[in-house]
C-alpha atoms as a PDB file:
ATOM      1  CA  UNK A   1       0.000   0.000   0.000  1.00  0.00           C
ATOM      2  CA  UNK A   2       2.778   2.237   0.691  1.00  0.00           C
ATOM      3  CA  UNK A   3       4.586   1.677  -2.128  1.00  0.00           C
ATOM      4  CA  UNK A   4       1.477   2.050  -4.405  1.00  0.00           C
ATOM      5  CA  UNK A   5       0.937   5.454  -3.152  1.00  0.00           C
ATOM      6  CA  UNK A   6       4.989   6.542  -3.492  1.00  0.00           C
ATOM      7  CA  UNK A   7       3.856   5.541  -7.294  1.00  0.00           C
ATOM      8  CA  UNK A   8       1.191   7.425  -6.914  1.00  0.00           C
ATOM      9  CA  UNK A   9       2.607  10.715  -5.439  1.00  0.00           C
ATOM     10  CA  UNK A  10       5.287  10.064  -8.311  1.00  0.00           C
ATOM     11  CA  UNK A  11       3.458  10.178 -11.180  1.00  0.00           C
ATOM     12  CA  UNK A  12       1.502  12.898  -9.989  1.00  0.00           C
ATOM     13  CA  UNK A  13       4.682  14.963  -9.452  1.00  0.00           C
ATOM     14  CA  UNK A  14       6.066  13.523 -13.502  1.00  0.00           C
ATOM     15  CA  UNK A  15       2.735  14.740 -14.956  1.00  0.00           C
ATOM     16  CA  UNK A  16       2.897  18.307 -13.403  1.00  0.00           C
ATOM     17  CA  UNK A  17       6.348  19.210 -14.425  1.00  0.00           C
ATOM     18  CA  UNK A  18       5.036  17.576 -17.732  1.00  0.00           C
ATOM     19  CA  UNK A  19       2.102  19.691 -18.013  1.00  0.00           C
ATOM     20  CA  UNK A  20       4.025  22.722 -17.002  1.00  0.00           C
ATOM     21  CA  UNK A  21       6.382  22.682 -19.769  1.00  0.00           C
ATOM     22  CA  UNK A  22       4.388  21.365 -22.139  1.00  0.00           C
ATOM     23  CA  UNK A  23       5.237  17.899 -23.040  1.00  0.00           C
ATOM     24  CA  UNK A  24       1.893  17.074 -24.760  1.00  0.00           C
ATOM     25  CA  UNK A  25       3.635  13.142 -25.818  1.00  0.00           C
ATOM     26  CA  UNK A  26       5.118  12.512 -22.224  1.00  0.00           C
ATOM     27  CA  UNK A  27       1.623  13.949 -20.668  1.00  0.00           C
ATOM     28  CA  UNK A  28      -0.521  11.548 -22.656  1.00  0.00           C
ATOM     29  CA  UNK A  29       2.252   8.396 -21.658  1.00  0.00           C
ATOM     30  CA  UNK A  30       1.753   9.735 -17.994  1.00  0.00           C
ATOM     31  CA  UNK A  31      -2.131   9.944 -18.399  1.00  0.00           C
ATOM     32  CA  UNK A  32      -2.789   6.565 -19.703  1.00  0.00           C
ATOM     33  CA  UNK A  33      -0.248   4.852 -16.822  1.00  0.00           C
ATOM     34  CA  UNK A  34      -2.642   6.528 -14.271  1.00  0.00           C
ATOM     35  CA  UNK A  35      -6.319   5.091 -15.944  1.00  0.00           C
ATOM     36  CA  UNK A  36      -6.965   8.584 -17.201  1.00  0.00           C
ATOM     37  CA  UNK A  37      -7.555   7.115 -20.880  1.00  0.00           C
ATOM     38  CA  UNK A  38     -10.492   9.589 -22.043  1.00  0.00           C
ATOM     39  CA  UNK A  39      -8.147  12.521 -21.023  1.00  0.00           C
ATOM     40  CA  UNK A  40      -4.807  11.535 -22.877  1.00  0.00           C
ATOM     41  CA  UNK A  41      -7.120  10.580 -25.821  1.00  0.00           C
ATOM     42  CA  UNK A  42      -8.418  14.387 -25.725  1.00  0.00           C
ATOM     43  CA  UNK A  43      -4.825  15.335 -25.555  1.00  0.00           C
ATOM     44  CA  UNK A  44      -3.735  13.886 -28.376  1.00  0.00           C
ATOM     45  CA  UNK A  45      -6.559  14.436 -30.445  1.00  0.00           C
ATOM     46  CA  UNK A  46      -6.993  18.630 -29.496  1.00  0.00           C
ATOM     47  CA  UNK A  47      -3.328  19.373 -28.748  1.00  0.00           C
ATOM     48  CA  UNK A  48      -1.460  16.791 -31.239  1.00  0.00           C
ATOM     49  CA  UNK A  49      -4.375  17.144 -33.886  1.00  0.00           C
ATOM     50  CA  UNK A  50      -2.989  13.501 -35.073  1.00  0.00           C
ATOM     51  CA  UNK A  51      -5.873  11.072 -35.903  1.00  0.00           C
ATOM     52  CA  UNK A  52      -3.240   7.974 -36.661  1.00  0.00           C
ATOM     53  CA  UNK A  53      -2.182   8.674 -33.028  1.00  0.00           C
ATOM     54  CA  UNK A  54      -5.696   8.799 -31.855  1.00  0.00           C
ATOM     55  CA  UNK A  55      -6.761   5.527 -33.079  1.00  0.00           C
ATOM     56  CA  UNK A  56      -3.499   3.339 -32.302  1.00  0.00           C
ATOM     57  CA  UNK A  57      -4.104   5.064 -28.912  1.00  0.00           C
ATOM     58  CA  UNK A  58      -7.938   4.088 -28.787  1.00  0.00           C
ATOM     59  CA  UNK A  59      -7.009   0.260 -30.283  1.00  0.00           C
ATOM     60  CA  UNK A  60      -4.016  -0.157 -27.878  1.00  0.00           C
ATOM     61  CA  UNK A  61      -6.864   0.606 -24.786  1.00  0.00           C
ATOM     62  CA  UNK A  62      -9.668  -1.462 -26.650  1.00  0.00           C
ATOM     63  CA  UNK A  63     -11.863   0.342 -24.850  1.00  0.00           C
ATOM     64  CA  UNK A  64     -15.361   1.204 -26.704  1.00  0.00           C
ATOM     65  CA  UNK A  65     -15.923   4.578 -24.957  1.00  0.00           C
ATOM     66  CA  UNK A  66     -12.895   5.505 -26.297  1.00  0.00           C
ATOM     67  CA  UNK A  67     -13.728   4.814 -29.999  1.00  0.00           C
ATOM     68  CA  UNK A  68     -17.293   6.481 -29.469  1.00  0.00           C
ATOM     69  CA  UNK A  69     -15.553  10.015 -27.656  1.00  0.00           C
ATOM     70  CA  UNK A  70     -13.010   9.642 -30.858  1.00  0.00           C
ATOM     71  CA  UNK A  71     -15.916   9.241 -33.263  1.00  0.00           C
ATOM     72  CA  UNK A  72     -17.665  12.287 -31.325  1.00  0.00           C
ATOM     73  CA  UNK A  73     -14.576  14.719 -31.766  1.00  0.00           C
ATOM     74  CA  UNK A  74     -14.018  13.318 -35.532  1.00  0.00           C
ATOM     75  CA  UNK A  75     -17.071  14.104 -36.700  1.00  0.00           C
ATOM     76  CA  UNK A  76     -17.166  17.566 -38.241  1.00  0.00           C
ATOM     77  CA  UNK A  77     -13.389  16.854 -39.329  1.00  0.00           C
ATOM     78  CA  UNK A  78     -13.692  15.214 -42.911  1.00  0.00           C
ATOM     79  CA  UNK A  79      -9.260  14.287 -42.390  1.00  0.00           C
ATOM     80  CA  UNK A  80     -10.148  12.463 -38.856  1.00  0.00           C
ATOM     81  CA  UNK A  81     -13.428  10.779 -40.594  1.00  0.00           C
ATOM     82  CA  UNK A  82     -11.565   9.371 -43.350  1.00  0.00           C
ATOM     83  CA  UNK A  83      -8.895   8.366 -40.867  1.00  0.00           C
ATOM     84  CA  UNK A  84     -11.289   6.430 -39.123  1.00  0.00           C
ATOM     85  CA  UNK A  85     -12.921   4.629 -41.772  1.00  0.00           C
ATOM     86  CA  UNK A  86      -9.759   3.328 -42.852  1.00  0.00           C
ATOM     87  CA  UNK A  87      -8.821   1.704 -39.664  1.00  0.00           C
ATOM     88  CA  UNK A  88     -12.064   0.990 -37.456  1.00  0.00           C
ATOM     89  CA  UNK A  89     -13.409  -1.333 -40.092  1.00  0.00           C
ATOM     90  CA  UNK A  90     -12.528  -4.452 -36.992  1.00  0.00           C
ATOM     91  CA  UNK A  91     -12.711  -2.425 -34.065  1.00  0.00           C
ATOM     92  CA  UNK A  92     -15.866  -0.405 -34.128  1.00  0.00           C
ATOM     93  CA  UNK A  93     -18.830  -1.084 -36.445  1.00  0.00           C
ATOM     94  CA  UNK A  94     -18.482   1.428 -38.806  1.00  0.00           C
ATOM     95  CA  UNK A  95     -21.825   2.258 -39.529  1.00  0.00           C
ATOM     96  CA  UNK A  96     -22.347   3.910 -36.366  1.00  0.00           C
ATOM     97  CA  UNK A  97     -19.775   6.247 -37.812  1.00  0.00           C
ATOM     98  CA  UNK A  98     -21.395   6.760 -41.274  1.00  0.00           C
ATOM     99  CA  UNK A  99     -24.743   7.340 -39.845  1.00  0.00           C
ATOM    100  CA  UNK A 100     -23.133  10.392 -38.208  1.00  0.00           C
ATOM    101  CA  UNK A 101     -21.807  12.141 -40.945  1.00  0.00           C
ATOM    102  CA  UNK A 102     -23.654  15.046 -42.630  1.00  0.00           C
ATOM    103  CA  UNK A 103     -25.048  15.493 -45.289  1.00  0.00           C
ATOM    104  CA  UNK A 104     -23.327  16.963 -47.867  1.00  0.00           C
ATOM    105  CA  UNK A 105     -20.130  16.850 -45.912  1.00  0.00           C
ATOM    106  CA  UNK A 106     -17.052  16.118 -48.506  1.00  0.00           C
ATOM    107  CA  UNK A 107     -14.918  13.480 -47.218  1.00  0.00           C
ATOM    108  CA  UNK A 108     -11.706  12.804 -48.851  1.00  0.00           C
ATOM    109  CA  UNK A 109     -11.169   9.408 -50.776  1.00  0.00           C
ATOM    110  CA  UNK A 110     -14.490   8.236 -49.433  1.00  0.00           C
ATOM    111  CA  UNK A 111     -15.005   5.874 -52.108  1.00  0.00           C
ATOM    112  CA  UNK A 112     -11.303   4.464 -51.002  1.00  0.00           C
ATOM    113  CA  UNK A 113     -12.301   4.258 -48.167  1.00  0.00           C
ATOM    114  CA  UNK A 114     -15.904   2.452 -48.125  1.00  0.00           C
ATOM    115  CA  UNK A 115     -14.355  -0.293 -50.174  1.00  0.00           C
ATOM    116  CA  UNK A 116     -11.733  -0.877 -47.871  1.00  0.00           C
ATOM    117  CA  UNK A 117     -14.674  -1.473 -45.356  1.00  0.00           C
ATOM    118  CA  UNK A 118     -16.277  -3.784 -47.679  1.00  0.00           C
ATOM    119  CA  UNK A 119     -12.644  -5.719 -48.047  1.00  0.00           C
ATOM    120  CA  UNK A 120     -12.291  -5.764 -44.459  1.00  0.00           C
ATOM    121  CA  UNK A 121     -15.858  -7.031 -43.675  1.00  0.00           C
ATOM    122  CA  UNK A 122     -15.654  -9.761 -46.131  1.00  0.00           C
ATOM    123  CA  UNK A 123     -11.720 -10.918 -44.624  1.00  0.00           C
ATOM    124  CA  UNK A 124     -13.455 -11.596 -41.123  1.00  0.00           C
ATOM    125  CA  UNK A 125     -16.403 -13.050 -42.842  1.00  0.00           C
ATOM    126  CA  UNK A 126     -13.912 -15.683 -44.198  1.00  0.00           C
ATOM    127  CA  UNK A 127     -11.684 -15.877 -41.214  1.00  0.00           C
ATOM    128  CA  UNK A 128     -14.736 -16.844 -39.734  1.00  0.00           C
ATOM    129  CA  UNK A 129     -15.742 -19.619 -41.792  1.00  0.00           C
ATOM    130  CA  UNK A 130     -12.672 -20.901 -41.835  1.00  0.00           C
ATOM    131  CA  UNK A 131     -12.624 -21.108 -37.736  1.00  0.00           C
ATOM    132  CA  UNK A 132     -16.018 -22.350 -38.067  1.00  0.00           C
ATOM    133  CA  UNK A 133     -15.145 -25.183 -40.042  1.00  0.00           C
ATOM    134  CA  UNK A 134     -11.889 -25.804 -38.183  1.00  0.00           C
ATOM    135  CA  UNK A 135     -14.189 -26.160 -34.822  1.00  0.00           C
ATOM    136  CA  UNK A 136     -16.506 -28.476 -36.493  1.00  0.00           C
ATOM    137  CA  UNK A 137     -14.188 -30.897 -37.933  1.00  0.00           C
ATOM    138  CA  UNK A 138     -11.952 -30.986 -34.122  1.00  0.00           C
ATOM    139  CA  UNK A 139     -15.364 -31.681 -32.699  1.00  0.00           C
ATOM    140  CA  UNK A 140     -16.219 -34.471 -34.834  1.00  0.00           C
ATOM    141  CA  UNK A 141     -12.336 -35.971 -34.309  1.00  0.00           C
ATOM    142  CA  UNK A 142     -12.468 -35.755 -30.833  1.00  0.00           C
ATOM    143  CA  UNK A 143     -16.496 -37.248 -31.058  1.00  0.00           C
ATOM    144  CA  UNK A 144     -14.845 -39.789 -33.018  1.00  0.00           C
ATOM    145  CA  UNK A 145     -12.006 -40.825 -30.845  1.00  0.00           C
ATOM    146  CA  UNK A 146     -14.314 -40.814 -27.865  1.00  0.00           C
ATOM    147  CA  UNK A 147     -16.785 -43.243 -29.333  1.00  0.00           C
ATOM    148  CA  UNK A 148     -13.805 -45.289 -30.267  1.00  0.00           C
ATOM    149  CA  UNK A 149     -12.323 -45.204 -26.961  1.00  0.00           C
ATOM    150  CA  UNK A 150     -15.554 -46.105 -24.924  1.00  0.00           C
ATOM    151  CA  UNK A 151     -16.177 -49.169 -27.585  1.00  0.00           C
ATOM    152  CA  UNK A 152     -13.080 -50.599 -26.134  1.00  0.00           C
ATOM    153  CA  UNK A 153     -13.320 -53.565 -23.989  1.00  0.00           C
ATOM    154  CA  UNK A 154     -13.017 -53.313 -20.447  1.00  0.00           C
ATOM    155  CA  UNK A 155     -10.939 -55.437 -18.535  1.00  0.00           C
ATOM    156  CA  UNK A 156     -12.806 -56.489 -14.944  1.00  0.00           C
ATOM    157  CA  UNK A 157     -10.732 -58.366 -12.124  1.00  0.00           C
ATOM    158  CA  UNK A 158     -10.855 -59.607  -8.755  1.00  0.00           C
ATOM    159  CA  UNK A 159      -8.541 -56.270  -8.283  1.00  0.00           C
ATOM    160  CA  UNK A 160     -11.328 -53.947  -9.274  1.00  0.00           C
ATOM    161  CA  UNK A 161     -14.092 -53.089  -6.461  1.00  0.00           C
ATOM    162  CA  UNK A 162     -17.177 -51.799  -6.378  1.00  0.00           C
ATOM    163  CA  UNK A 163     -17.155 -48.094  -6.376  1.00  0.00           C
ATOM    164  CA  UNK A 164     -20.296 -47.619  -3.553  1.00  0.00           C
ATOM    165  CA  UNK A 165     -19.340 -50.598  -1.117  1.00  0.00           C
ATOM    166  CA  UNK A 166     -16.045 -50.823  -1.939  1.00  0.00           C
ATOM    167  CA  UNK A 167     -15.744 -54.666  -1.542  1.00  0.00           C
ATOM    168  CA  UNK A 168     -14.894 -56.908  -4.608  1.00  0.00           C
ATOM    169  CA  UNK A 169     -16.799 -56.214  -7.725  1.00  0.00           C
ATOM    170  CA  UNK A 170     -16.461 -60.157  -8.980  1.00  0.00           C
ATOM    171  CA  UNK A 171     -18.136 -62.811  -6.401  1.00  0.00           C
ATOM    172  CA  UNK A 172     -15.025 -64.982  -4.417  1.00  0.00           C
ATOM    173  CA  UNK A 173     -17.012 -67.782  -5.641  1.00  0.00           C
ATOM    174  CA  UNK A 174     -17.128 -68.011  -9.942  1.00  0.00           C
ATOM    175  CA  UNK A 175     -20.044 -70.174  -9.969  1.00  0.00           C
ATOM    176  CA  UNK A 176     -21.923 -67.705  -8.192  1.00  0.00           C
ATOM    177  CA  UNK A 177     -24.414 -65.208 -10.286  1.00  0.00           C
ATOM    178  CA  UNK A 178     -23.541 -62.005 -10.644  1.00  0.00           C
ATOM    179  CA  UNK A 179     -24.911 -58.122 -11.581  1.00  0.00           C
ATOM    180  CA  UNK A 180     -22.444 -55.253 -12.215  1.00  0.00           C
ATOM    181  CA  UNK A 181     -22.313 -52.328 -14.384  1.00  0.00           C
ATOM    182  CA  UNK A 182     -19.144 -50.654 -15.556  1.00  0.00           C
ATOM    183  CA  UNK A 183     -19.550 -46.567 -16.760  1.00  0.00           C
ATOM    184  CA  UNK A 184     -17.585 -45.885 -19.318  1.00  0.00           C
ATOM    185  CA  UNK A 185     -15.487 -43.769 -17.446  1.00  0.00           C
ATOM    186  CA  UNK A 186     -14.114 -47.314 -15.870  1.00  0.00           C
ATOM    187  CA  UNK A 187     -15.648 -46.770 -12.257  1.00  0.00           C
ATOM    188  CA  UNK A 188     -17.811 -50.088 -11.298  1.00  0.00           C
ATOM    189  CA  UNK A 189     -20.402 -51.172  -9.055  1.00  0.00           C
ATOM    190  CA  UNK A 190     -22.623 -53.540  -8.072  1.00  0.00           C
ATOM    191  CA  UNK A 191     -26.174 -53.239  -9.754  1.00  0.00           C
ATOM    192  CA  UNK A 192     -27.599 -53.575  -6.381  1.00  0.00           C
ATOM    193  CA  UNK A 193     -25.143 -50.557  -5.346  1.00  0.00           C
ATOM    194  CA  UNK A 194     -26.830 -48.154  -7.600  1.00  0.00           C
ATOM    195  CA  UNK A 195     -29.726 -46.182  -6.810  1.00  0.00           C
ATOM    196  CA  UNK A 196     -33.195 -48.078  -8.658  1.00  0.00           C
ATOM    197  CA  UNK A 197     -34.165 -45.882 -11.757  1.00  0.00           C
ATOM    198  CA  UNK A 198     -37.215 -43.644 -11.706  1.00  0.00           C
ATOM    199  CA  UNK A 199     -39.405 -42.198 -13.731  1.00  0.00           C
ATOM    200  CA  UNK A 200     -38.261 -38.866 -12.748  1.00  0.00           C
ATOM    201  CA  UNK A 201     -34.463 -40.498 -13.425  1.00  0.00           C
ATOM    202  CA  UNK A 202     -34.770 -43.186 -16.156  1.00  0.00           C
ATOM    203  CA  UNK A 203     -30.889 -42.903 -17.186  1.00  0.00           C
ATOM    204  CA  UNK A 204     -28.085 -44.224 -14.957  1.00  0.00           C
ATOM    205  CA  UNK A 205     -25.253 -42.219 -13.933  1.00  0.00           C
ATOM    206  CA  UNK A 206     -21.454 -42.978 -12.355  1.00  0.00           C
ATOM    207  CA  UNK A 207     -22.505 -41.770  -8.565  1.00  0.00           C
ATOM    208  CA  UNK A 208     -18.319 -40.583  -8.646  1.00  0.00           C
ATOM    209  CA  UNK A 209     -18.527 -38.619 -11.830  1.00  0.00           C
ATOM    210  CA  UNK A 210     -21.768 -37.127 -11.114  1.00  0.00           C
ATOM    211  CA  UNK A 211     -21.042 -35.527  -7.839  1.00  0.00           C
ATOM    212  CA  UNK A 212     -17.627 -34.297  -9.144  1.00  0.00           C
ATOM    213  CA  UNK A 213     -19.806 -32.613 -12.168  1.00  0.00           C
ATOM    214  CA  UNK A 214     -17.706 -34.160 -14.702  1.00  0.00           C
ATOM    215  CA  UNK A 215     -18.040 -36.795 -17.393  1.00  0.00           C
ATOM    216  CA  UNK A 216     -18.493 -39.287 -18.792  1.00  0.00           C
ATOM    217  CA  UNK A 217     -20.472 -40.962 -16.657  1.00  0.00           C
ATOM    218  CA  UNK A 218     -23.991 -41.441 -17.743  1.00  0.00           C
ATOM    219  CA  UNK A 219     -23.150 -43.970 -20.485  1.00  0.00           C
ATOM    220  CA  UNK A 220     -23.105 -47.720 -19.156  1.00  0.00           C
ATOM    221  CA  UNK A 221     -22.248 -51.364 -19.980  1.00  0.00           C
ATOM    222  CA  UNK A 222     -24.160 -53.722 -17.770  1.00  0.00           C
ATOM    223  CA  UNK A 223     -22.467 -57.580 -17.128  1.00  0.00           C
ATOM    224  CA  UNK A 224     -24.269 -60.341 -15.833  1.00  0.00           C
ATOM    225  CA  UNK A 225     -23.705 -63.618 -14.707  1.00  0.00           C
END
């Protein structure tokens, strides 16, 4: 706590002497160190008048009331519009810029600049499809890899116990008849071990898994002897 508030007291002290003498740059650095984002982007955009500046500033913050107070100041400034629509295109939607411009209002390489938009939109449209379709096809390898892995036989013991009583899941005596079910997540019980199934609760589930909120657990294999 101390030490925040020598920080504190220092950068304080730094932006003073800064703003004293007029270090617009060093003012906005200091600014932005202390959370004051909406006032180093007002410096920078009134006392550097440099709309590049403004918008790495405003995509380096990623923070949306910083795009719209950019998008307010810009607005009667055709240089600072076409500025923006040149590089908001995958920050900010830019219709709500476009919407705000007057009419009648010349804006230099406009036309430039809407078709960049248009490029842009369409680059995420793809970049999307192609995550989509990676997503889809690791889903179905994974879906296929766990359907292989639960179609795998199980081996069952006299070493493996019952997961509820916790004695021996196979009967001492072989001849003896026998009802166990094994969830595919390997944890075994006796059928009598598990709780009857209900109306309410048709489906069996691993007691273990369940409780723990994790899976899989609900698919089962059911031996008898």
């Amino acid at each position: 706590m101390i030490t925040h508030n020598i920080f504190t007291l220092l950068y304080l002290k730094a932006l003073e002497i800064c703003q004293q003498r007029n270090f617009v740059e060093e003012t906005v650095y200091l600014l932005s160190r202390m959370g004051n984002s909406r006032s180093a982007l007002k410096m920078i955009m009134e006392e550097l008048h440099d709309v590049d500046k403004a918008i790495e500033f405003a995509k380096e913050q990623d923070d949306a009331e910083l795009w719209e107070d950019l998008i307010l100041y810009s607005i009667d400034k055709p240089p600072f519009i076409t500025g923006l629509l040149n590089n908001i295109g995958t920050h900010v939607d830019p219709i709500l810029l476009i919407h705000r411009i007057k009419e009648g209002m010349e804006i230099p390489n406009l036309r430039d600049s809407l078709v960049k938009i248009l490029q842009d939109y369409n680059l995420q449209i793809l970049l999307r499809e192609g995550c989509k379709k990676i997503l889809v096809a690791d889903s179905l390898s994974l879906l296929k890899k766990m359907h292989r892995t639960q179609m795998k036989g199980i081996l069952v013991d006299e070493e493996n116990i019952c997961e509820s009583c916790l004695s021996p899941i196979l009967p001492s005596d072989a001849a003896k008849p026998f009802s166990m079910v094994v969830f595919h997540c390997r944890h075994m019980f006796h059928k009598e071990c598990l709780p009857v199934p209900s109306m309410t609760s048709p489906a069996q589930f691993c007691n273990i898994c369940s409780a723990k909120h994790r899976g899989p657990g609900s698919a089962i294999l059911e031996m008898k002897k």
